[in-house]
Protein backbone atom coordinates (compact mmCIF):
# COMPACT_ATOMS: atom_id res chain seq x y z
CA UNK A 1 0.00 0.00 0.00
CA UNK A 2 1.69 3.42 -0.96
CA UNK A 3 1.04 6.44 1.13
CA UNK A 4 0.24 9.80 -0.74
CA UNK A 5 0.44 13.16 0.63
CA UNK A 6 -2.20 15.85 -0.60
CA UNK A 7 -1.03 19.51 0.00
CA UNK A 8 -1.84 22.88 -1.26
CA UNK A 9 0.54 24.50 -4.28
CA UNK A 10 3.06 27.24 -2.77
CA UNK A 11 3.56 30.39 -4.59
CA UNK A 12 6.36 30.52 -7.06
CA UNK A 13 9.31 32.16 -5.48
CA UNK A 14 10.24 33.09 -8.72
CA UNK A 15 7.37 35.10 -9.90
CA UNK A 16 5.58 37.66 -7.93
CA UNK A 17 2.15 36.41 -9.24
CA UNK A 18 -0.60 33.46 -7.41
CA UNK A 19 -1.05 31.40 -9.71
CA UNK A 20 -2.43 27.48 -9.46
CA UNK A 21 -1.83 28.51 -5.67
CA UNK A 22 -4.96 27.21 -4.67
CA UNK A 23 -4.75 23.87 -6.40
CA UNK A 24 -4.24 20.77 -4.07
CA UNK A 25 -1.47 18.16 -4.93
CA UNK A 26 -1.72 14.65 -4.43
CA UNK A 27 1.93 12.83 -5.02
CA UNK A 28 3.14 9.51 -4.04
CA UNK A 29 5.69 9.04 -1.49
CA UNK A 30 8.56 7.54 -2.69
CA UNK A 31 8.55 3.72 -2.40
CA UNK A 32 12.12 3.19 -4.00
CA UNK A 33 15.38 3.82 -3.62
CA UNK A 34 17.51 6.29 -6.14
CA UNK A 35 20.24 4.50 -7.67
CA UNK A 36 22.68 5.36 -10.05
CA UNK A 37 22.99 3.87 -12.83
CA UNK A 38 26.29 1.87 -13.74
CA UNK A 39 26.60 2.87 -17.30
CA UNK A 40 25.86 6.77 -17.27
CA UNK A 41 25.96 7.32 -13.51
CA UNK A 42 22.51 9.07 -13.98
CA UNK A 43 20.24 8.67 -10.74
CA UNK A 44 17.18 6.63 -11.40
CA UNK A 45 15.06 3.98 -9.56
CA UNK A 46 12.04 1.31 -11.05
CA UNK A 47 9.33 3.09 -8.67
CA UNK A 48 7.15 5.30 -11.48
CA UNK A 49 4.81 6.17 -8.91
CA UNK A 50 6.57 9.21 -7.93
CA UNK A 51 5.96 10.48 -11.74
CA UNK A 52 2.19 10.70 -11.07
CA UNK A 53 0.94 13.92 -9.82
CA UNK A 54 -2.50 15.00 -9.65
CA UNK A 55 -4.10 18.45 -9.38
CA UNK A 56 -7.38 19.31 -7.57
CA UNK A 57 -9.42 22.55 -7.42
CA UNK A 58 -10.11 21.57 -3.72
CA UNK A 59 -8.84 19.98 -0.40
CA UNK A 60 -12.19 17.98 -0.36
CA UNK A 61 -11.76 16.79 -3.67
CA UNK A 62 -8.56 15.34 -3.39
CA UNK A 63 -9.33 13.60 -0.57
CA UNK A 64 -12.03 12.25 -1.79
CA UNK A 65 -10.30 10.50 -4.60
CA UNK A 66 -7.75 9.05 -2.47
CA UNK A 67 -10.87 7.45 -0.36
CA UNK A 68 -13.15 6.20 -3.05
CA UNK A 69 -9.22 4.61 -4.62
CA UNK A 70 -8.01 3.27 -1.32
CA UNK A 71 -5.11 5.33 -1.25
CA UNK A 72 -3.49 6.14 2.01
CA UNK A 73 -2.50 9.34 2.66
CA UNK A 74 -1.47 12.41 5.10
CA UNK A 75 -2.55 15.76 4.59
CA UNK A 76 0.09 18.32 5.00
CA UNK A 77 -2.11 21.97 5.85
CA UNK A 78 -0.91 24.87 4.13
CA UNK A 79 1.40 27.62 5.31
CA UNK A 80 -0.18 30.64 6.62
CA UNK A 81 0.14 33.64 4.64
CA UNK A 82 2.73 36.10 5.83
CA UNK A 83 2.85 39.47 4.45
CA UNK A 84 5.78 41.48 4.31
CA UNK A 85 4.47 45.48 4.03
CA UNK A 86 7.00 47.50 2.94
CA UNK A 87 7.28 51.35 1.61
CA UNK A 88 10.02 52.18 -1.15
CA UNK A 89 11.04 55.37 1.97
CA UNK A 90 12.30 52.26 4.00
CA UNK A 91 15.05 51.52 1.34
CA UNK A 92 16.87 55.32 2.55
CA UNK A 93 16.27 55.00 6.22
């Protein structure tokens, strides 16, 4: 039995924008170890679960898919949301 764990998108640190932030994940948790591989030295491992990722509008909906297909899972809550006010003044103080 694999254990998933369903948590909310964080915001791209990248990008000032929100985008897909309030999507809910569901991922595997990975079953196998990484190995590298003998030839190329690349890391790689037989599990493909941990290629399968799944996007939901809502908490409840994600959820609900891992309960109606027997999928174990933890819920990880999302961070609270911390803002940082600033004025361009503080930059000469």
């Amino acid at each position: 039995m694999r254990t998933a764990r369903i948590f909310q998108r964080p915001k791209n640190a990248m990008q000032s924008g929100r985008a897909r932030t309030q999507e809910w994940v569901l991922e595997f948790e990975p079953g196998d170890k990484v190995r590298p591989d003998p030839l190329t030295g690349w890391a790689g491992s037989a599990d493909t679960q941990k290629q399968v990722r799944l996007a939901f509008p809502t908490r409840e909906a994600a959820i609900a898919y891992a309960e109606r297909e027997g999928i174990a899972y933890h819920l990880i809550p999302a961070a609270p949301v911390k803002l940082k006010l600033q004025a361009y003044a503080d930059n000469f103080r």
